[in-house]
Protein backbone atom coordinates (compact mmCIF):
# COMPACT_ATOMS: atom_id res chain seq x y z
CA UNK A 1 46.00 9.87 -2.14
CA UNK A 2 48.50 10.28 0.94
CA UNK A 3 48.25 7.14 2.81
CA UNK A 4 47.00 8.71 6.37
CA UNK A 5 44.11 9.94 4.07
CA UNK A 6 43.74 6.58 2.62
CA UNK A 7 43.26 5.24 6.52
CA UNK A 8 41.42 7.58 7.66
CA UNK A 9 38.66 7.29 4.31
CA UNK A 10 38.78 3.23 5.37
CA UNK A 11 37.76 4.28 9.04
CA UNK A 12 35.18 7.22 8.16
CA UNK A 13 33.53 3.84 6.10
CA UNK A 14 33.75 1.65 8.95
CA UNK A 15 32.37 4.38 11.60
CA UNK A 16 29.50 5.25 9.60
CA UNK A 17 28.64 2.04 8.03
CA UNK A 18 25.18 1.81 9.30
CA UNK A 19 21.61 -0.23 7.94
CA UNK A 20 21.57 -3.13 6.28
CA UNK A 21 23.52 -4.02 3.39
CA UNK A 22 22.82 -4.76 0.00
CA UNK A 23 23.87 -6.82 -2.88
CA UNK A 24 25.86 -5.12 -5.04
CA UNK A 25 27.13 -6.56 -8.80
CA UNK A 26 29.90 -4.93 -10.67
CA UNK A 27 27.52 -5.14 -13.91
CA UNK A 28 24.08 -4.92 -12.71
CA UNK A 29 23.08 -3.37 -9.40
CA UNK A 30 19.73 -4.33 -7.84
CA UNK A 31 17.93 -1.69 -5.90
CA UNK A 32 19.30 -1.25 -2.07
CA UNK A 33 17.67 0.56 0.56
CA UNK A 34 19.56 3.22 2.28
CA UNK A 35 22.48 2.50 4.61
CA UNK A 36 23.45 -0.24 2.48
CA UNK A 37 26.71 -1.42 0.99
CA UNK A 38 28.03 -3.43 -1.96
CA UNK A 39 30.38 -6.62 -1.17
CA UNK A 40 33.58 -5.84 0.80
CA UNK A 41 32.09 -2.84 2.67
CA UNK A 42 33.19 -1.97 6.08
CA UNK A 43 32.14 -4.28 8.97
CA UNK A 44 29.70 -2.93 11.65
CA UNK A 45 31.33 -1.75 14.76
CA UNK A 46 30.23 2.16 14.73
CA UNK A 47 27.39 3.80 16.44
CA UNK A 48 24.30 2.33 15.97
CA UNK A 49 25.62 -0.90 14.62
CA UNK A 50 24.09 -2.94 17.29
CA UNK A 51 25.46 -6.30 16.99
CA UNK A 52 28.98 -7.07 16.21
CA UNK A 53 31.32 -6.86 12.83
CA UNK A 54 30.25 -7.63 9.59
CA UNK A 55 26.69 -8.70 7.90
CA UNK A 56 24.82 -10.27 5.60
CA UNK A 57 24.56 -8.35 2.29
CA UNK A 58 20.20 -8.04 2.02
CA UNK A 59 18.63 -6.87 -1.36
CA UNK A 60 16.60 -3.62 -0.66
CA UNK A 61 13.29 -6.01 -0.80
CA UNK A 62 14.87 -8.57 1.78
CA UNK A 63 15.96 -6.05 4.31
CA UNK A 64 11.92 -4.75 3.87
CA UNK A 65 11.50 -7.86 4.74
CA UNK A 66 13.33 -8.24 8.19
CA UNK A 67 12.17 -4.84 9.01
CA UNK A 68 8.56 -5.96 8.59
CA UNK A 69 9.28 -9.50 10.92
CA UNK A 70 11.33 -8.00 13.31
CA UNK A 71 8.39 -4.93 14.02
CA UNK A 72 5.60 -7.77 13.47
CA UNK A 73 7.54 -9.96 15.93
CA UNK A 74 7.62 -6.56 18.41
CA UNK A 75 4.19 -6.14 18.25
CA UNK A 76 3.05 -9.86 19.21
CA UNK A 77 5.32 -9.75 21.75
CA UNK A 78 3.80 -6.94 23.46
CA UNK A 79 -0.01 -8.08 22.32
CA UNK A 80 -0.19 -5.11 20.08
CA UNK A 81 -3.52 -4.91 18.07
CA UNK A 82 -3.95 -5.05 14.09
CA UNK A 83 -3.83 -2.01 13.76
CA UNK A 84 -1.16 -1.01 15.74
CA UNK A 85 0.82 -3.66 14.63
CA UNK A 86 0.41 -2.55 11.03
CA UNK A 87 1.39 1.10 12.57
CA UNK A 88 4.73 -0.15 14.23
CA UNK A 89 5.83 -1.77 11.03
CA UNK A 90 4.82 1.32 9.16
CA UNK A 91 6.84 3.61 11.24
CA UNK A 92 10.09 1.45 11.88
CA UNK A 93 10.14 1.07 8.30
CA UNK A 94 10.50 4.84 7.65
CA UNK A 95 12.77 4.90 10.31
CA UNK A 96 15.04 2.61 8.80
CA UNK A 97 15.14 4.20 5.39
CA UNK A 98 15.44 7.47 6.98
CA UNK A 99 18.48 6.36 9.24
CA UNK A 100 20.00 4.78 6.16
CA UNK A 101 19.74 7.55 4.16
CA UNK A 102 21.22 9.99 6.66
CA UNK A 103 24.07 7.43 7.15
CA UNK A 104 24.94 7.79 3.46
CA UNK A 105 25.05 10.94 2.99
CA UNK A 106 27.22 11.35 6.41
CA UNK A 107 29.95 8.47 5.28
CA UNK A 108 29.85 10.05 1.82
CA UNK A 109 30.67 13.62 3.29
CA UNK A 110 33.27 12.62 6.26
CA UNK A 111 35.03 10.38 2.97
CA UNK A 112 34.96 13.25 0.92
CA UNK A 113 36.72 15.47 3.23
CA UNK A 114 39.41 13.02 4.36
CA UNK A 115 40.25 13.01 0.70
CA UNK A 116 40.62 17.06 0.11
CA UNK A 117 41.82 17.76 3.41
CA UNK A 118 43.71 14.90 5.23
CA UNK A 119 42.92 14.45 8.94
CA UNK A 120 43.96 12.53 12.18
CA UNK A 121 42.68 11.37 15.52
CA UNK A 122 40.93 14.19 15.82
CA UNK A 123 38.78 13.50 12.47
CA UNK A 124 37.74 9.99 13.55
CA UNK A 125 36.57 11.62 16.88
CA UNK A 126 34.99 13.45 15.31
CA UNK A 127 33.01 11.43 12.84
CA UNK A 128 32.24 9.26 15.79
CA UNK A 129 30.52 11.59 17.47
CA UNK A 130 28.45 13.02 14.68
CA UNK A 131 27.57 9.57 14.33
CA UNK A 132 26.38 9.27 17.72
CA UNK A 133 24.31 12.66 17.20
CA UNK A 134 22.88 11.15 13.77
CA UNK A 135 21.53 7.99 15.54
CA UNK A 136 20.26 9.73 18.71
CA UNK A 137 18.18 12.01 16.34
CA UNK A 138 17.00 9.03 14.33
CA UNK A 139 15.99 7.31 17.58
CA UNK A 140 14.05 10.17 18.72
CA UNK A 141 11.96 10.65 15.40
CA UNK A 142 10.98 6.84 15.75
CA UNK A 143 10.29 7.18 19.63
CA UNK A 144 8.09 9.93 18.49
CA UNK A 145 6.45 8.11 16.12
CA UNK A 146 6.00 4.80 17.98
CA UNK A 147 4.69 6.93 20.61
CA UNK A 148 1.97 8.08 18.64
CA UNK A 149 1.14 4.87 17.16
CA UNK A 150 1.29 2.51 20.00
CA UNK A 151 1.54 4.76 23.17
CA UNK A 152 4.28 5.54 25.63
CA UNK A 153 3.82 2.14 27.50
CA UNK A 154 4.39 -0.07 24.80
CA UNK A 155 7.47 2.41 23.13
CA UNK A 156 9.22 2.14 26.34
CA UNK A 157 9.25 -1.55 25.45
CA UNK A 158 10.02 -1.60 21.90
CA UNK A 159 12.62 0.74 21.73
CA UNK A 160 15.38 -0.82 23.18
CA UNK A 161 15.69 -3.35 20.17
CA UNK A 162 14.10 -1.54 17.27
CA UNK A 163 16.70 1.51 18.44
CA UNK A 164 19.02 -0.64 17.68
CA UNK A 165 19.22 0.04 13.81
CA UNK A 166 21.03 -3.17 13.41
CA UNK A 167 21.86 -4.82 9.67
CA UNK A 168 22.90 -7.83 12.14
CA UNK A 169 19.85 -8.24 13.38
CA UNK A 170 18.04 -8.07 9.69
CA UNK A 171 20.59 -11.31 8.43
CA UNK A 172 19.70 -13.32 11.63
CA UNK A 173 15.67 -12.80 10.63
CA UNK A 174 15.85 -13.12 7.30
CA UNK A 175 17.71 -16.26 7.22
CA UNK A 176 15.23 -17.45 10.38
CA UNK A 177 12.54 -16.34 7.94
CA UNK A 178 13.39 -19.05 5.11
CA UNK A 179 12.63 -21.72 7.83
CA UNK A 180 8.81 -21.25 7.20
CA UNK A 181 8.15 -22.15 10.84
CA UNK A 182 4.28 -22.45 12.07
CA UNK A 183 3.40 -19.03 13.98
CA UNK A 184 3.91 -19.95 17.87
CA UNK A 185 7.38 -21.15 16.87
CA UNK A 186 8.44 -18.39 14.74
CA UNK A 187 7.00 -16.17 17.48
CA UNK A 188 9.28 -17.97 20.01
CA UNK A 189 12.05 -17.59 17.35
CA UNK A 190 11.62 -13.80 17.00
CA UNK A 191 11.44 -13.12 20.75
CA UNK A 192 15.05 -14.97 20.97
CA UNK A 193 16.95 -13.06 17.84
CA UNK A 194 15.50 -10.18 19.73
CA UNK A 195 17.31 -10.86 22.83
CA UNK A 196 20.35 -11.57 20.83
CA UNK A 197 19.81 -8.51 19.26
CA UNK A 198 19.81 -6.27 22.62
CA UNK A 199 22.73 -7.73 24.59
CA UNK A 200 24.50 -7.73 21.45
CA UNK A 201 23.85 -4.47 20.99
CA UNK A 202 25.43 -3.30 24.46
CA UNK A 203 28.15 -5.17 24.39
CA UNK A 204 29.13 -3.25 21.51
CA UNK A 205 28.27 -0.35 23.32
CA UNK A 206 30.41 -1.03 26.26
CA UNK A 207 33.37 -1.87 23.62
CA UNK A 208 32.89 1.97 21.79
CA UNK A 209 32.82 3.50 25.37
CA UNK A 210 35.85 1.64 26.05
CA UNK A 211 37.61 3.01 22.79
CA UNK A 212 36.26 6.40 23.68
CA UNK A 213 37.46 6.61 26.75
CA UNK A 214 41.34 5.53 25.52
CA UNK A 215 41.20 7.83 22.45
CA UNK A 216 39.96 10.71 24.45
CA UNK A 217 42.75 10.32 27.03
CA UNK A 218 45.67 9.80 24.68
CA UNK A 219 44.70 13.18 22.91
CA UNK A 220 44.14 15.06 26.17
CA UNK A 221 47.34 14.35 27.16
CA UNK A 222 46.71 12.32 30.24
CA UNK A 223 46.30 8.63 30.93
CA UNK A 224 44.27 6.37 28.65
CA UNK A 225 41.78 4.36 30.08
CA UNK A 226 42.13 0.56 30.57
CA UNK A 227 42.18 -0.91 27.26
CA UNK A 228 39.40 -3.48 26.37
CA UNK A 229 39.53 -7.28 28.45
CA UNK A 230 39.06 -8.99 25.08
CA UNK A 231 39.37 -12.48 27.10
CA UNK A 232 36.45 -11.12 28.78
CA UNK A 233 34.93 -10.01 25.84
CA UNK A 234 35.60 -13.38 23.55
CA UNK A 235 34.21 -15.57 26.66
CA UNK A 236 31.01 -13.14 27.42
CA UNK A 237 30.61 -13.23 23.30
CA UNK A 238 30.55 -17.17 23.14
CA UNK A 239 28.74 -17.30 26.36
CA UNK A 240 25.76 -14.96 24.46
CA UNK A 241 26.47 -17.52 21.16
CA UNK A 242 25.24 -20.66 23.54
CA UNK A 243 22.06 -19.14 25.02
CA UNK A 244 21.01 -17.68 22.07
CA UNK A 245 21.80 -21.59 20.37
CA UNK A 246 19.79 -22.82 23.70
CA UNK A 247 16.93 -20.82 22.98
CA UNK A 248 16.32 -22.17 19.63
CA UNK A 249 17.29 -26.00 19.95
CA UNK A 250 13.61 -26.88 20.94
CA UNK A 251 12.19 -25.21 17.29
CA UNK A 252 14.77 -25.67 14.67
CA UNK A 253 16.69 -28.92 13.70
CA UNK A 254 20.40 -29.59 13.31
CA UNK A 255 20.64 -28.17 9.70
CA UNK A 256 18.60 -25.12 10.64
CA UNK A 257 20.31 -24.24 13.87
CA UNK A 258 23.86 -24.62 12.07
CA UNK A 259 22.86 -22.37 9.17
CA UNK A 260 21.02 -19.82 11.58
CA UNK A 261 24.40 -20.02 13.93
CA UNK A 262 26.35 -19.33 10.68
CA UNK A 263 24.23 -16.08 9.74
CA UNK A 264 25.49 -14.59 13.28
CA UNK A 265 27.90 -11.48 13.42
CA UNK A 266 31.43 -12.68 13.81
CA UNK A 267 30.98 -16.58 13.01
CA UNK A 268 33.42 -18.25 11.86
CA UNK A 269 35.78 -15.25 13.39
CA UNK A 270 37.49 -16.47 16.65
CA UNK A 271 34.59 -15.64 18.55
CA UNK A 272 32.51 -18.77 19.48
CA UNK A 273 31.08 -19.56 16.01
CA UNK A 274 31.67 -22.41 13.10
CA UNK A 275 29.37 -25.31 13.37
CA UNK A 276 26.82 -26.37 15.99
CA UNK A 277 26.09 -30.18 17.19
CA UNK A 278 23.22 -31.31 19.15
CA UNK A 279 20.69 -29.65 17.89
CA UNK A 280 17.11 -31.65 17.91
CA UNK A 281 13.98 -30.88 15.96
CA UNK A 282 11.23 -30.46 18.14
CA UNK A 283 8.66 -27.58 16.18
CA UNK A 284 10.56 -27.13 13.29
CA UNK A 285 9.99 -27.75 9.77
């Protein structure tokens, strides 16, 4: 394999790398839902990826499992009845699979031709794109859906975190899960990894339009926009790390807020995580 078609297969893996991740064993593989990837896989940074790079590596039953708190925490949050509640979690699950799927079959294809046909700039444009088309379509079938199940009202308000289709969201609940907290607190819980979620999710954003907007220039032949602040970005990153930390001091103790701190996207990576002190059990277990 040339090596620009070596790059270019690493960065059609990164750009499409979407859904949560699963384990993966070089002698036994365990079930994984779709969208997920084996140990070493690209980290998340591509459309749809929501919250930062990397993420935890969920079985397919574990990421069911954050799918199911994560809609479950949704629906308290907006006082969603029984039933509607048990239609939210139905239909965000299918979403997720279906995303998953279609993001497999996408990274598989956009691999397959950097392989037999070489490519440039032009081919991770490309793929980044499609990848914004793929998501924007997924989001749609589960605004339909939602809409259907819970009414407009109440989609308007769920969307903008269960659009997200974030595998960084799953670790943060399913770690968050293990704590066994009693129901207001995990509630509480929820509602903050939620938040997290969301303004992680557009600050990624902001950082793709900001690559966007350089890569287009360079290859139209004019002026590249401003490159990214990343002393900005590092600063607003840790300042996110610290509320979300804030928010969760009065339920979990020391040990819990350090491991849940640890299960973030990028910790440990430059960017405001390793370690938390001062945390104090208040409704924690």
């Amino acid at each position: 394999m040339k090596y620009g078609q070596l790059i270019v297969c690493g960065l059609a893996a990164s750009v499409l790398s979407m859904g949560a991740l699963a384990q993966d064993q070089q002698t036994q593989q365990p079930q994984r839902a779709p969208g997920q990837r084996g140990p070493g896989g690209p980290r998340e940074g591509g459309p749809g990826g929501g919250m930062g790079f990397g993420g935890r590596q969920l079985s397919a039953e574990r990421a069911k499992a954050a799918w199911s708190a994560q809609a479950t925490g949704v629906a308290a949050r907006l006082g969603l009845s029984a039933d509607q509640t048990k239609a939210l979690v139905a239909a965000y699950t299918a979403s997720r699979e279906s995303q998953g799927a279609a993001s497999d079959k996408m990274r598989e294809e956009a691999m397959q031709k950097a392989r037999d046909e070489g490519a440039g700039p032009e081919t991770m444009r490309n793929m980044m794109a499609k990848a914004e088309e793929l998501n924007t379509a997924e989001r749609a079938k589960l605004q339909a859906a939602l809409t259907t199940a819970i009414g407009a009202d109440a989609t308007a308000k769920a969307m903008p975190s269960l659009g997200l289709f974030s595998r960084q969201w799953d670790g943060i609940v399913d770690v968050f899960s293990t704590f066994k907290l009693d129901s207001a607190n995990q509630q509480k819980g929820l509602n903050a990894i939620e938040d997290f979620a969301v303004s992680s999710g557009a600050a990624q954003a902001q950082l793709r339009a900001s690559r966007g907007n350089n890569q287009g220039g360079a290859a139209g032949g004019g002026e590249a926009g401003a490159p990214p602040d990343r002393e900005a970005m590092r600063a607003a990153a840790q300042e996110g790390r610290q509320k979300f930390l804030d928010s969760m001091q009065p339920i979990l103790n020391k040990e819990q807020l350090t491991k849940l701190d640890e299960s973030r996207p990028g910790a440990g990576r430059g960017t405001g995580g390793g370690g938390v002190g001062g945390g104090r059990r208040q409704g924690g277990s």
